[in-house]
Each structure stands twice: as C-alpha cells, then as structure tokens.
Protein backbone atom coordinates (compact mmCIF):
# COMPACT_ATOMS: atom_id res chain seq x y z
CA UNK A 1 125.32 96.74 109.84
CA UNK A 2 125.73 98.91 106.87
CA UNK A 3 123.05 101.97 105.55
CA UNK A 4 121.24 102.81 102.64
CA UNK A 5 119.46 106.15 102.78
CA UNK A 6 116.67 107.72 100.60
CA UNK A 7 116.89 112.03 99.96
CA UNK A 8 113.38 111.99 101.95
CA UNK A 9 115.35 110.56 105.35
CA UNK A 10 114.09 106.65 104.80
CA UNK A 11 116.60 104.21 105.45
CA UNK A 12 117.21 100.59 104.91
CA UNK A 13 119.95 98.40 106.72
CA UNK A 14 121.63 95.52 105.62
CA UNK A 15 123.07 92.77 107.23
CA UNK A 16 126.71 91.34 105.01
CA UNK A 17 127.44 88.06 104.88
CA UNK A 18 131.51 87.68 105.64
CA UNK A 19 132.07 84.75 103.48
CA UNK A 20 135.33 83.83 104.90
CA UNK A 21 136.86 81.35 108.23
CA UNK A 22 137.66 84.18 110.02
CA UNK A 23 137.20 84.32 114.06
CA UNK A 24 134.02 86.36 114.65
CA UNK A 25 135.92 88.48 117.15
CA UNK A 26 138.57 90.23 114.42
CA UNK A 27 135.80 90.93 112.15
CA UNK A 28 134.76 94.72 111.76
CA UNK A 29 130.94 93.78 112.24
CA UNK A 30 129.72 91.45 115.59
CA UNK A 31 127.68 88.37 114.96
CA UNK A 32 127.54 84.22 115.11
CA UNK A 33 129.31 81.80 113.09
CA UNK A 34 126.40 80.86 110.56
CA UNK A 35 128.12 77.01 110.94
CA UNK A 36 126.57 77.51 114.43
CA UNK A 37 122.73 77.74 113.34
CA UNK A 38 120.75 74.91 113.67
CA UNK A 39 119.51 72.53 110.93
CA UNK A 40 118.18 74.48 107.96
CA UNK A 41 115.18 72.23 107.91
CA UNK A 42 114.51 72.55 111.05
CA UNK A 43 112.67 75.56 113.44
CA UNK A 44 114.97 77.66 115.45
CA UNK A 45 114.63 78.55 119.09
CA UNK A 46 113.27 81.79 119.85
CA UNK A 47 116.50 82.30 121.24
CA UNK A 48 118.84 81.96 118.20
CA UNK A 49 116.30 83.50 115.93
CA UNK A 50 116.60 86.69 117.98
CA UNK A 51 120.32 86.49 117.80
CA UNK A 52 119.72 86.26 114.01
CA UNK A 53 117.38 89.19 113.91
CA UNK A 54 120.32 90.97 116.18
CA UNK A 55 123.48 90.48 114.60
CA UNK A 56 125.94 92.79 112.68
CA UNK A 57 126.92 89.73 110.15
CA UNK A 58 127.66 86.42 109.55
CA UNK A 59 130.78 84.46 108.71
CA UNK A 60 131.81 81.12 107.87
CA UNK A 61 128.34 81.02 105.14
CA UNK A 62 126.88 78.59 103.50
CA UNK A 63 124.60 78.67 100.20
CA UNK A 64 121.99 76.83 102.90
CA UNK A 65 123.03 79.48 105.30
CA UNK A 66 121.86 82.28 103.83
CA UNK A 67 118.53 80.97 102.43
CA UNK A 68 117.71 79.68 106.05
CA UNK A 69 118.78 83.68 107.69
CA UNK A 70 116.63 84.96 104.88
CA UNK A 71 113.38 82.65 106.28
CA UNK A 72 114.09 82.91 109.84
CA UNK A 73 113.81 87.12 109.56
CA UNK A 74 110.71 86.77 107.08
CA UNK A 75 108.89 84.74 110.10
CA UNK A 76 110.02 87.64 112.35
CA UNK A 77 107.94 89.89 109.99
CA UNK A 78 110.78 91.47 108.28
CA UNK A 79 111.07 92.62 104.50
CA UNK A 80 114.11 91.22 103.43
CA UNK A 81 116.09 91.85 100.97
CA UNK A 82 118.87 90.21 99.39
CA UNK A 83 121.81 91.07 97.08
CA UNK A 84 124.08 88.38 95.51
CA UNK A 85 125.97 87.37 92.56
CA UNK A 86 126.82 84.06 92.28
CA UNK A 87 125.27 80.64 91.81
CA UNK A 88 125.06 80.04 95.07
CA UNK A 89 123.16 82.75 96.02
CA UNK A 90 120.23 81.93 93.58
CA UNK A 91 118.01 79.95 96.11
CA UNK A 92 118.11 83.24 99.11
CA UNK A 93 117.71 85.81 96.29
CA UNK A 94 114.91 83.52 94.87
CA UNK A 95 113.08 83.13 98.91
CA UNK A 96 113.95 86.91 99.77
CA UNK A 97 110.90 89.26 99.22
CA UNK A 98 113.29 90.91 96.89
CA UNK A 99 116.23 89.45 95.40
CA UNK A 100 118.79 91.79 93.54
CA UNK A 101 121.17 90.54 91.49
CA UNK A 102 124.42 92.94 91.47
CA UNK A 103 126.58 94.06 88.12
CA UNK A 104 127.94 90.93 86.44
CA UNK A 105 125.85 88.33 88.11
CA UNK A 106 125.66 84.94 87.12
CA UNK A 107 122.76 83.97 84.84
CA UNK A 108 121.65 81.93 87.68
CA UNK A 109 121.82 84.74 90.36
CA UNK A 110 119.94 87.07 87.75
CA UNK A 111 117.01 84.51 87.03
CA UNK A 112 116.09 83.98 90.54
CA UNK A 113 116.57 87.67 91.49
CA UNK A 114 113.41 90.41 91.30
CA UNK A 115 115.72 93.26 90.50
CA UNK A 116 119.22 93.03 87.99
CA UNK A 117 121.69 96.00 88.51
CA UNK A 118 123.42 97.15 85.37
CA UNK A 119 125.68 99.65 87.10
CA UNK A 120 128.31 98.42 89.53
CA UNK A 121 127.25 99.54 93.23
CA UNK A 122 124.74 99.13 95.90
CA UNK A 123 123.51 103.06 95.36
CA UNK A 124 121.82 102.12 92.48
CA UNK A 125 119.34 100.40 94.54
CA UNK A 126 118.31 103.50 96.25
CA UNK A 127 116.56 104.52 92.79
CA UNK A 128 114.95 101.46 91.91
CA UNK A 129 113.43 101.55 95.65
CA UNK A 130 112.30 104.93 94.88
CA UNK A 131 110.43 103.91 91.00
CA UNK A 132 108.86 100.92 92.68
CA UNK A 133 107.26 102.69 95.79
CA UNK A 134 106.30 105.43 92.62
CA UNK A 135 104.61 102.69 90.74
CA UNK A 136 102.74 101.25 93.80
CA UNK A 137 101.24 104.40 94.83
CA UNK A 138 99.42 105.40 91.44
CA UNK A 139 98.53 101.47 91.17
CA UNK A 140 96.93 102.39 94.44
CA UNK A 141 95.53 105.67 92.93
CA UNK A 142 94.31 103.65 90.42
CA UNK A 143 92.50 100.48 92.28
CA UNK A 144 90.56 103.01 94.37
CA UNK A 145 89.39 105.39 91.17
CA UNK A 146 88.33 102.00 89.32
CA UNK A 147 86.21 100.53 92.53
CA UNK A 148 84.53 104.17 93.15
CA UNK A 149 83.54 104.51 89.32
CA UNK A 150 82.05 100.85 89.00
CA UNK A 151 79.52 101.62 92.60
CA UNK A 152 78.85 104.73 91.57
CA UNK A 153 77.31 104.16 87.64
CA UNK A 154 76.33 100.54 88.57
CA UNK A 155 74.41 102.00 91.42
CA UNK A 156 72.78 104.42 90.46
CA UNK A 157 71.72 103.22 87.10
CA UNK A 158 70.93 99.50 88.75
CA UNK A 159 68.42 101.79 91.78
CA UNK A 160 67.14 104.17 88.55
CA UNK A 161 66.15 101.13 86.74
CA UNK A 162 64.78 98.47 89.80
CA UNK A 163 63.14 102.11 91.73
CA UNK A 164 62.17 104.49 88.90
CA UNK A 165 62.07 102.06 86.08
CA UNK A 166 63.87 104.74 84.25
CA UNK A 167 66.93 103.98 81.95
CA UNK A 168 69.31 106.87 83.04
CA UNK A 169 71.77 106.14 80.43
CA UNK A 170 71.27 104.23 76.84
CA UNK A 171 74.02 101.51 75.27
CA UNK A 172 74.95 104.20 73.44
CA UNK A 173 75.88 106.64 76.22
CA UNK A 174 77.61 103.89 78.56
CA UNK A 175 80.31 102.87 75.55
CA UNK A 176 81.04 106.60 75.00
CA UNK A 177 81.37 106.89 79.16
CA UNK A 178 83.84 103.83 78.94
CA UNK A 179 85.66 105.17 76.35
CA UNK A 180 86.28 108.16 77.61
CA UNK A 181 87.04 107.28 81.32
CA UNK A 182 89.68 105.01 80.24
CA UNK A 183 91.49 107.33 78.02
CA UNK A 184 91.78 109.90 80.87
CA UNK A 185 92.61 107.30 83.27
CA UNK A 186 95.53 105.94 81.46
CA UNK A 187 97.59 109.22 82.41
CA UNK A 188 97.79 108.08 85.96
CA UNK A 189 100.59 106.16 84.88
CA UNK A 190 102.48 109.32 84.25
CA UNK A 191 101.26 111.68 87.45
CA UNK A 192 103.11 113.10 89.93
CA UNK A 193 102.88 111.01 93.34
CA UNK A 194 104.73 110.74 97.24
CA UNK A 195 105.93 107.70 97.70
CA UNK A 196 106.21 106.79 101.49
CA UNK A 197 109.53 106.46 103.54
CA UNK A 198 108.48 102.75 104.91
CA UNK A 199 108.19 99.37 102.89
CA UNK A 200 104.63 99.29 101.47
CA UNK A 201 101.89 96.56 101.04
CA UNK A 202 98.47 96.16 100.03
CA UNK A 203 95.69 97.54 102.36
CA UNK A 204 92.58 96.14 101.61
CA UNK A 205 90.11 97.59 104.05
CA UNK A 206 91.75 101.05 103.51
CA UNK A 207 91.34 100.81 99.29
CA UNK A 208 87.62 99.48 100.40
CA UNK A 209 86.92 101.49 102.25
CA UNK A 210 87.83 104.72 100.54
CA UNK A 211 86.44 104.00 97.19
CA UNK A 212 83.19 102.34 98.80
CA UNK A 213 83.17 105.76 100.58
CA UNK A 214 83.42 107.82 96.94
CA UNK A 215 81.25 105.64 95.51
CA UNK A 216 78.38 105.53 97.73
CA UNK A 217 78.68 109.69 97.74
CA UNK A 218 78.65 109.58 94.04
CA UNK A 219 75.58 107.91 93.84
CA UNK A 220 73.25 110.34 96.06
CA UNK A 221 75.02 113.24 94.17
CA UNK A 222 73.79 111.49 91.06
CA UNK A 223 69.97 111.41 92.35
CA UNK A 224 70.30 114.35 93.74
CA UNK A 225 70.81 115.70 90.01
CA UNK A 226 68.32 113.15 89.13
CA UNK A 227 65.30 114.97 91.55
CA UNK A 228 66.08 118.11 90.61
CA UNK A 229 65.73 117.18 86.52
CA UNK A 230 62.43 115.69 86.58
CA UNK A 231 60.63 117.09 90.24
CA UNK A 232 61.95 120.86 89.63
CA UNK A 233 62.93 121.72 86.17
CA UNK A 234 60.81 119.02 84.88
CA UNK A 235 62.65 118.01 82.23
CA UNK A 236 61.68 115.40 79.78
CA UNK A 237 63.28 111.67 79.81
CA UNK A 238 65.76 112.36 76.97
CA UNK A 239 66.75 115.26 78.67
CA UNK A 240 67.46 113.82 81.59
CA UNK A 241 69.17 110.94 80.12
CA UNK A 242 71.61 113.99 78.80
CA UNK A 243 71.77 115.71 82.00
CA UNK A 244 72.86 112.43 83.86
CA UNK A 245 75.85 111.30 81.11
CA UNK A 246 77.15 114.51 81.24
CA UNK A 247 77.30 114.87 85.35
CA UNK A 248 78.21 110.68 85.24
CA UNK A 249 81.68 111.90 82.67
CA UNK A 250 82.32 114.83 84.51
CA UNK A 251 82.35 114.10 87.94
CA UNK A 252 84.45 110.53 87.01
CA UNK A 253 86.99 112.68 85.32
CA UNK A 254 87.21 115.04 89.03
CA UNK A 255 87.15 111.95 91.28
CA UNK A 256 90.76 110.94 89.40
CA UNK A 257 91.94 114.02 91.38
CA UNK A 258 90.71 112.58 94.70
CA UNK A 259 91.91 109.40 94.62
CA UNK A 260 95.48 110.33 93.42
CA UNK A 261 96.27 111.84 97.26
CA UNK A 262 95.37 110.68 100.53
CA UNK A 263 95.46 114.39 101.47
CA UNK A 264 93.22 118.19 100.26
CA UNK A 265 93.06 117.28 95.83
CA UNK A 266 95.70 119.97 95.97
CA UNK A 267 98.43 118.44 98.26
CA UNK A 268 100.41 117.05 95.31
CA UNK A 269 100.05 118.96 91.89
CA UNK A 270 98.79 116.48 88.91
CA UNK A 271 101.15 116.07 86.21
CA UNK A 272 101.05 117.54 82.63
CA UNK A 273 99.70 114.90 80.87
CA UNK A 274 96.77 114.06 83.36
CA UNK A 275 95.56 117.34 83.19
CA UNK A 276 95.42 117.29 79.29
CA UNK A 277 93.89 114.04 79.53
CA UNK A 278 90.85 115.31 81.59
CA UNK A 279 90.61 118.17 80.03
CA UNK A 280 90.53 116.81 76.46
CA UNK A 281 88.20 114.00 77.24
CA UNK A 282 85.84 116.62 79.21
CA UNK A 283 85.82 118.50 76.48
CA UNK A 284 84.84 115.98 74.00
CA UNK A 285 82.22 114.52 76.40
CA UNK A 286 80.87 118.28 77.00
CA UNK A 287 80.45 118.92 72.99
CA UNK A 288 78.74 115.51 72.72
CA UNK A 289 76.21 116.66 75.15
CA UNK A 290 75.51 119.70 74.39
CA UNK A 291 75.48 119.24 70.57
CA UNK A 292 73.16 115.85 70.95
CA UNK A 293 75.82 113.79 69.35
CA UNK A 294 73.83 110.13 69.88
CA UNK A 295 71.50 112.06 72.49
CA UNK A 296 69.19 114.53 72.89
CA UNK A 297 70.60 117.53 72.68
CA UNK A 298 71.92 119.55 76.47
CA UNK A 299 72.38 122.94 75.11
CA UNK A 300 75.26 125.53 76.66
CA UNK A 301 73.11 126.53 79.93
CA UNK A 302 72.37 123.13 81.28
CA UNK A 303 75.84 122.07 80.54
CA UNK A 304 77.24 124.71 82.89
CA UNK A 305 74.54 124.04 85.13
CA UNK A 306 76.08 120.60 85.23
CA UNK A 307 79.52 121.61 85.92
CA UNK A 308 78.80 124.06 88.42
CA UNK A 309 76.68 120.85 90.43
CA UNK A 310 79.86 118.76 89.81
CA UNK A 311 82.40 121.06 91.21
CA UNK A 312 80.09 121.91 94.26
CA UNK A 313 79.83 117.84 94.63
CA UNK A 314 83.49 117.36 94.56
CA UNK A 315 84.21 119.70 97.07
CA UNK A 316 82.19 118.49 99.84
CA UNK A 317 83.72 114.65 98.18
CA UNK A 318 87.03 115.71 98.93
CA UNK A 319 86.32 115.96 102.63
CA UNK A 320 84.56 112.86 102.64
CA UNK A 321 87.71 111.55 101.21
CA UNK A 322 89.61 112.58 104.26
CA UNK A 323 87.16 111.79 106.66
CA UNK A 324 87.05 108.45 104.75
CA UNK A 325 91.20 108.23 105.63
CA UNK A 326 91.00 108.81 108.83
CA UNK A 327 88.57 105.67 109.23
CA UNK A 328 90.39 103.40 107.27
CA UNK A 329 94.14 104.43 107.70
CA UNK A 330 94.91 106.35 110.68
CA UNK A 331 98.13 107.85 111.57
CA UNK A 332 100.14 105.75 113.25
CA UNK A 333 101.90 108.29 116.23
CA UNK A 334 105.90 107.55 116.12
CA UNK A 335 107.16 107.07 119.62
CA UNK A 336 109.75 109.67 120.54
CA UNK A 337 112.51 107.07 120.85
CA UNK A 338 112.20 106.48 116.83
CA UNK A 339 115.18 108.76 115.58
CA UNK A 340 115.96 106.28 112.52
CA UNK A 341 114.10 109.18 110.21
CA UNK A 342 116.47 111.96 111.66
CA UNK A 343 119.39 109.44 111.46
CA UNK A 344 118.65 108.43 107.94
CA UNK A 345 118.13 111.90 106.74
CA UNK A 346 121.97 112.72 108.20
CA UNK A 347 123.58 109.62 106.94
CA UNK A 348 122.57 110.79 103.67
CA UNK A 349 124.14 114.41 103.70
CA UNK A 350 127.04 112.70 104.91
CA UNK A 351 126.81 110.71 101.78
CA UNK A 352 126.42 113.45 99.46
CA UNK A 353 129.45 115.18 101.21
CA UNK A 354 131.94 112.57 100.29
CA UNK A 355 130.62 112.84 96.90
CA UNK A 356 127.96 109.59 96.72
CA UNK A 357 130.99 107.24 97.17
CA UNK A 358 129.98 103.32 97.61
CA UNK A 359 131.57 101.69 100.48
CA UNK A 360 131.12 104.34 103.52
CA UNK A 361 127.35 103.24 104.34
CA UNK A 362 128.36 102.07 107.41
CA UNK A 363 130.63 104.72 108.97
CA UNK A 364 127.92 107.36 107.44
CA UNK A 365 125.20 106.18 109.58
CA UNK A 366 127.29 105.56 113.01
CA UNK A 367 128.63 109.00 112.51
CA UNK A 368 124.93 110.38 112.00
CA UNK A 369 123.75 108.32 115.02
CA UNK A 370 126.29 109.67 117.00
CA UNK A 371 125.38 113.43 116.08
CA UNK A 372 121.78 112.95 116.12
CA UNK A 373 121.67 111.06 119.69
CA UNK A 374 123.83 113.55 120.86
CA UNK A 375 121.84 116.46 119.80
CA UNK A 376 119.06 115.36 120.92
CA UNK A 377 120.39 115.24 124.59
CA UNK A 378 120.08 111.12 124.55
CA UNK A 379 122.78 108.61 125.34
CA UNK A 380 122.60 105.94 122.30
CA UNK A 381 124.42 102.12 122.76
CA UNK A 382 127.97 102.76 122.37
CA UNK A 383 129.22 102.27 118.39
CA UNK A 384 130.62 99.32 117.53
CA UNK A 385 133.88 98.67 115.43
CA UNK A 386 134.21 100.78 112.04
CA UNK A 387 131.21 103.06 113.19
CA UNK A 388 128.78 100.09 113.53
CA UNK A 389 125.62 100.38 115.98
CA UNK A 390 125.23 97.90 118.29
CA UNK A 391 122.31 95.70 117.54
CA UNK A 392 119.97 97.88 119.99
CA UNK A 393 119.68 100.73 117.24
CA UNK A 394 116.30 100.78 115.01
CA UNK A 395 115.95 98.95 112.71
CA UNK A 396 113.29 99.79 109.47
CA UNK A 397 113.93 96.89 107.52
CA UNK A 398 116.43 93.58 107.47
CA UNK A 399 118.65 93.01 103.51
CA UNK A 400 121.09 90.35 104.26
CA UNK A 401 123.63 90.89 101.15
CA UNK A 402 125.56 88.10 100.01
C-alpha cells in the first residue's frame, strides 16, 4: 500500500496491481492472487470482498480483474481511483470514480480516463486533487449565493405585490439588479478558498439549508427597510422603489462574502478581483440611485442611510450563517484512534526531504507511521515488507493503480 500526501496532512492510498505470475509470498506488498476472485459477473462473498478492501496488492491481473476490484470497493463505499496506461486498462479507468491516465497513455486509456497526466509521475496528481477540491468549493460558494438571491428578491417582491399591492421594484430596476449581480458574481471563479483534506460530494440539505436560511433573513431585512420607508419617514412610492433597489444590490453584493466561507466573512480573505468586482458594481449601482438614473432620484443621505442598514443586516446575517452550519453540517468529532492526518502530514516532510522523488510513497508513510504511533505512546500493527502497513492501518480513500 503506497501514499500520496497533500501539504495540508490529507492523504490518499493506493492499492498496485503486480501484473506479473509471481508467488504472492515474494512480493514486497501482501495480498490474493486476483485469478482467485470469483466470477466478475457475479457478487462476491462478504468474505472475499473484505479481503479485497484489505489487501496490499494484487498479482497475476486481468483487464476483467481490475474493473471487477474497482466495483467491489465502490459497493464498499469507497472513492476509487484508478491510474493506468494501456488498453487494457480503459474499462477500470472508465468504472473508477476517477480514472487517470498516466504520461504516454494509450489513446484508449486517455479517452476513458477523467484526468490525462502530461508529466511523467504519480506527484502530479497531488495538484490536480488540490485544483479540483478548489473548483468544487467556490461551485459550492456559488450554488448557495444563487439560491439565497432568487428567495430573497422573489420573496419579497412576490409578498410586496400579493400583501401591499405595491411594485417594489420596476422592469427597469430588476434588469439593472441582474446585470449587475452577475458581473460581481463571476469573480468567484477567481477567489481565494480552503479546500478540505477528505474526498468531497454534494450536500444537498446543507446548500438548502444555508441559502434557504440567507434567504429567508434577507427578506424580513428587506421589509424591515420597507416599514421604515413608508410608516416612519414616509416616503413616497418612487422613493421607496429607490430605497429598496439600492438595499436589494447592496446587500446581494455583501451576501457573496457569506457564502464564500462556512466560517466568520473574515476566515478566508477574498481575492483581488472579487473585491474590485463588488466594489465597482456597488459603485455603479450607488450612482444610479442616487443620481435617478431610470428612477427617482435617492440623493447622498438616504444612500448612506442604506448602507449603514445593509452593513448592520449583514452582521447579524453572518451569525445566522453559522448558526445555519451548525444545523445543516455539524462537525463530525474524529475518534482519537484516527492518526492518518498526523501520519499524512509526516509522510509528506519525509517527501520533501528526499527532494519530492517518485517512487518512495510507500517507505515514506511506514516510516511516518512508525514515528507518529510511537510518539504518541501507541503500539501500531507491525510494518509489513518495504515499510508497508499491514492492512489494519486507516485508510481515507482506496486508488487501485494499474
């Protein structure tokens, strides 16, 4: 069982395939003859599935081989991953949950694989596991702005209309709001994000959830402002009309900044170009307002007035938000057994020792185990050949490699 670790102490282990006849016993890694599995068509026993799930590597493979120790892990609720190059590889890169095809694959390996490495190496992996798990979390970012924004103006100008029979904002106003909310939002692409040390998937009832949670905020912020236009300043319609595009840009543009972090707006600092993005667009939606471009003119007090309610509103948002997280997606508590993290995070400064050289994955990560178990004052299962754990050890995620 080699290891591949991340800078941030995340670690995924593969499983080789040793595509040879070689006895199982006088190979450097412990596992079954893949000729002994059962038929590929068929289900395997609980038993043999476990031993799949267990073992250091495989020998005497088979193209049907490794598509069928790719399914059985999958059913065990594994992500697995799979690295090949050849022809026969194409059908367990193409049934892996991601298939990488290494430097100088055949066209066939690199049609059915998800990934294609250009540089020759497994490292290289390491940094497109890093992009992706980058990508994912401002898609995330993203979802959850886009589902707060559409409750909150539908809302509120769907209750105005059906409760007040008041049109809070014209045609006119709603295009500009579009227009403006989607150039700002198109930065996210760009902004600075954590990406998380474990495999990630979609999580419905927490993106739900937290942008139902936004939303529904947004909207009583939004009569709030509402009241106090017409019941205590009463201000005209027009006015209001104003009032209520200008809070609606604003706080959109400030809800980016919640959504972008599960933690305080200020745990992670926003990149360059999103904060020139919402400032620019604020800007251009403040001047519109308080000029009367296609509106009744706002005027410099009222605008302030405006931001000042905003900012106030996405405070007390911002620990909604949190509350919100703790609802939706608790903290799972890591059992004190769980040293893969510490592990992981050692196997890689061993890496960076020997100077990021391929090939030493393995040794790397028994000699961290080693050190970590025995810091820690625990007795681990005893190392296998060439520095390999013994099939006990954790075990974040399963990559049989081809």
């Amino acid at each position: 069982m080699a290891t591949l670790t991340l800078e941030n102490g995340a670690a995924i282990r593969y499983i080789h395939a040793i595509l040879d006849s070689t006895p199982v016993g006088r190979l450097a890694v412990a596992g079954p003859r893949a000729s002994g599995l059962g038929d590929v068509k068929q289900q395997e026993t609980a038993a043999v599935a476990e031993s799949i799930e267990k073992a250091d590597g495989f020998a005497q493979v088979f193209p049907e081989h490794k598509f069928h120790i790719v399914d059985v892990l999958q059913k065990r609720s594994h992500i697995v991953g799979m690295t090949g190059d050849g022809v026969n590889d194409a059908p367990a890169l193409k049934k892996a949950d991601c298939g990488i095809a290494v430097s100088g694959a055949t066209d066939a390996a690199r049609a059915a694989a998800a990934i294609v490495l250009l540089t020759p190496g497994l490292s290289v992996i390491i940094d497109a596991i890093k992009e992706s798990r980058r990508i994912f979390q401002r898609m995330n970012s993203y979802a959850i702005y886009r589902i707060a924004e559409t409750i909150r103006v539908l809302l509120f100008m769907t209750l105005a209309i059906l409760v007040f029979n008041f049109y809070p904002l014209t045609a006119v106003m709603i295009v500009m709001l579009a227009l403006l909310n989607d150039g700002a939002i198109l930065s996210i692409a760009y902004d600075n994000v954590h990406y998380k040390d474990q495999p990630e998937s979609w999580n419905m009832r927490m993106v739900l959830g937290i942008s139902s949670a936004l939303g529904v905020i947004g909207v009583v912020s939004a009569f709030g402002l509402f009241y106090l236009g017409e019941r205590v300043f009463n201000l005209d319609r027009a006015h209001i009309q104003t009032l209520m595009y200008l809070k609606l840009s604003v706080a959109g543009h400030l809800t980016i900044f919640l959504t972008r972090t599960g933690g305080p707006f200020w745990s992670i600092r926003p990149a360059r170009i999103l904060w020139v993005a919402v400032v620019g667009t604020q800007v251009v939606a403040t001047l519109i307002a308080v000029y009367g471009v296609f509106m009744m003119p706002l005027g410099w007090g009222w605008a302030l007035f405006v931001w000042g309610y905003a900012l106030i509103w996405f405070l007390l948002n911002d620990r909604v938000k949190l509350l919100a997280y703790r609802i939706f997606d608790p903290i799972k508590t890591k059992t004190p057994s769980d040293l893969t993290p510490q592990i992981a995070k050692r196997a890689y400064e061993l890496y960076e020792q020997r100077g990021r050289q391929d090939g030493r994955a393995a040794q790397d990560w028994g000699q961290a185990e080693r050190e970590i178990r025995t810091g820690k004052g625990q007795v681990g299962a005893p190392d296998g050949p060439a520095g390999l754990s013994q099939p006990g050890s954790p075990r974040p995620a399963s990559c049989p490699l081809s």
